[in-house]
Protein backbone atom coordinates (compact mmCIF):
# COMPACT_ATOMS: atom_id res chain seq x y z
CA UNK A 1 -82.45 3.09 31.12
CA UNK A 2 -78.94 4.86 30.53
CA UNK A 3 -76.71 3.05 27.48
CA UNK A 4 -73.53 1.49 28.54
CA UNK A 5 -70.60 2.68 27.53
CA UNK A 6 -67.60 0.86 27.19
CA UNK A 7 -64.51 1.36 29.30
CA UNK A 8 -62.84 4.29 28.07
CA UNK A 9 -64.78 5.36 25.87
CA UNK A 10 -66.03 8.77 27.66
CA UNK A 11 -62.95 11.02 26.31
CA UNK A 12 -63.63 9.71 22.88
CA UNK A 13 -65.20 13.02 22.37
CA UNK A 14 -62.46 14.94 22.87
CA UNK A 15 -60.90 14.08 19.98
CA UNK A 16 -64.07 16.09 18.50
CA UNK A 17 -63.18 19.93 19.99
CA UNK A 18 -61.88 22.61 18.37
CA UNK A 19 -58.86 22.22 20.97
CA UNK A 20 -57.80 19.25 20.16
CA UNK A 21 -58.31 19.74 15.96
CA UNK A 22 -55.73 23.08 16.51
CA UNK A 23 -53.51 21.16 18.59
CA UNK A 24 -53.26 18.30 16.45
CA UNK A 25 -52.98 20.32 13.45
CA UNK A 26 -50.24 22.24 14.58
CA UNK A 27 -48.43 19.15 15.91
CA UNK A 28 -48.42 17.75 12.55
CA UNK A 29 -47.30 20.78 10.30
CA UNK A 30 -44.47 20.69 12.46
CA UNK A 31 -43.93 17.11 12.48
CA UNK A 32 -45.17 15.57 9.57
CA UNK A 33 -43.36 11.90 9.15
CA UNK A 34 -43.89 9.06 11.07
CA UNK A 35 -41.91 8.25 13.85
CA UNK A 36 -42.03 4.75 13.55
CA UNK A 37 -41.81 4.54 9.55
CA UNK A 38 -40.65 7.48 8.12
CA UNK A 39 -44.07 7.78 6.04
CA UNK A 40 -46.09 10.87 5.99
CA UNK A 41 -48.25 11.03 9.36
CA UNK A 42 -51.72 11.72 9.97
CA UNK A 43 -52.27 10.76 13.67
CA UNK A 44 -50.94 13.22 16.57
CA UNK A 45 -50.24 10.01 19.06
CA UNK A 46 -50.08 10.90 22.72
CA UNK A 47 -47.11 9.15 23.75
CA UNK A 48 -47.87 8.48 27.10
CA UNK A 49 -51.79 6.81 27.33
CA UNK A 50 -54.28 9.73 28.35
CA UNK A 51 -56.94 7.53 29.78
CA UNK A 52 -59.05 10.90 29.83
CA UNK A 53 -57.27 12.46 31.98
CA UNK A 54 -57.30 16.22 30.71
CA UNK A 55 -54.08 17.57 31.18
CA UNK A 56 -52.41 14.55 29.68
CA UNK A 57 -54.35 14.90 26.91
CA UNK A 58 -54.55 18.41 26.05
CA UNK A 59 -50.71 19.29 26.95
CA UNK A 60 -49.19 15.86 26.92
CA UNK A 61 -46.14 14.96 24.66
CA UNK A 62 -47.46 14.25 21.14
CA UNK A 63 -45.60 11.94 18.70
CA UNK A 64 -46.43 12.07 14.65
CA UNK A 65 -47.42 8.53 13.03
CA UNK A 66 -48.75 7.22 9.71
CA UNK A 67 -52.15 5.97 10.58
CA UNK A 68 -51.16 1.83 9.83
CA UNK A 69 -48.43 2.07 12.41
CA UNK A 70 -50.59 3.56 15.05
CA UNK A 71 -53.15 1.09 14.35
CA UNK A 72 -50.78 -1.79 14.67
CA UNK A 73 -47.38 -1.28 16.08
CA UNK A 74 -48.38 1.37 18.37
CA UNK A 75 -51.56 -0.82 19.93
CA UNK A 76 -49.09 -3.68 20.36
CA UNK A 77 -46.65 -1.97 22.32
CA UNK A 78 -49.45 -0.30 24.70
CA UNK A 79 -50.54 -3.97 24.95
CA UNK A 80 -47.56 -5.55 26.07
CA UNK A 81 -46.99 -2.32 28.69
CA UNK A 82 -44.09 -1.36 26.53
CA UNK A 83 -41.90 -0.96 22.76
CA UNK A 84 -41.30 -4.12 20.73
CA UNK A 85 -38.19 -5.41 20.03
CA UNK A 86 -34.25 -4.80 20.83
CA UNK A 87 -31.81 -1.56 20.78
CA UNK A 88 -28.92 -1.91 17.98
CA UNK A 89 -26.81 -3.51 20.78
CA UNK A 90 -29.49 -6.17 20.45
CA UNK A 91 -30.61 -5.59 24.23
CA UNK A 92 -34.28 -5.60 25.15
CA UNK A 93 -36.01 -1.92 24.79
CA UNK A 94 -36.95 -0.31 28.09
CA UNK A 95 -40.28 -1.61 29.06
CA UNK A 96 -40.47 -5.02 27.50
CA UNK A 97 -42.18 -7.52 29.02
């Protein structure tokens, strides 16, 4: 009998190759604050959701974020299919929902 795994969870090893360590390394000596914060970063984020796909995840647009805003801010906005809150002009972002 074969484990389950849970959804998603197949490209967690990805994270693990030698690719991804050099990519994310490099990502983050060249960006090393926090988008969101301003804080030092430790996470290479992909901005746009991999979901194992590849090419999204080895080549796709990588954003720099402290490891509590990734955790938090970044899960909620993934959650509600978009970012959190308004513009300056106190409009909506693009996305919410």
């Amino acid at each position: 009998m074969t484990k389950p795994t849970r959804p998603g969870s197949q490209h967690k090893a990805l994270y693990g190759t030698a690719r991804w360590k050099a990519i994310r390394a490099l990502h983050l000596r060249a960006n090393p604050i926090c988008v969101y914060c301003g804080r030092a970063a430790s996470v290479a984020d992909h901005v746009e959701p991999h979901r194992g796909d590849l090419t999204k995840f080895f080549e796709g647009a990588l954003q720099s974020m402290c490891k509590p805003c990734h955790d938090s801010a970044k899960k909620a906005e993934e959650a509600r299919g978009g970012p959190i809150g308004c513009g300056v002009d106190g409009i909506p972002l693009k996305g919410w929902k």
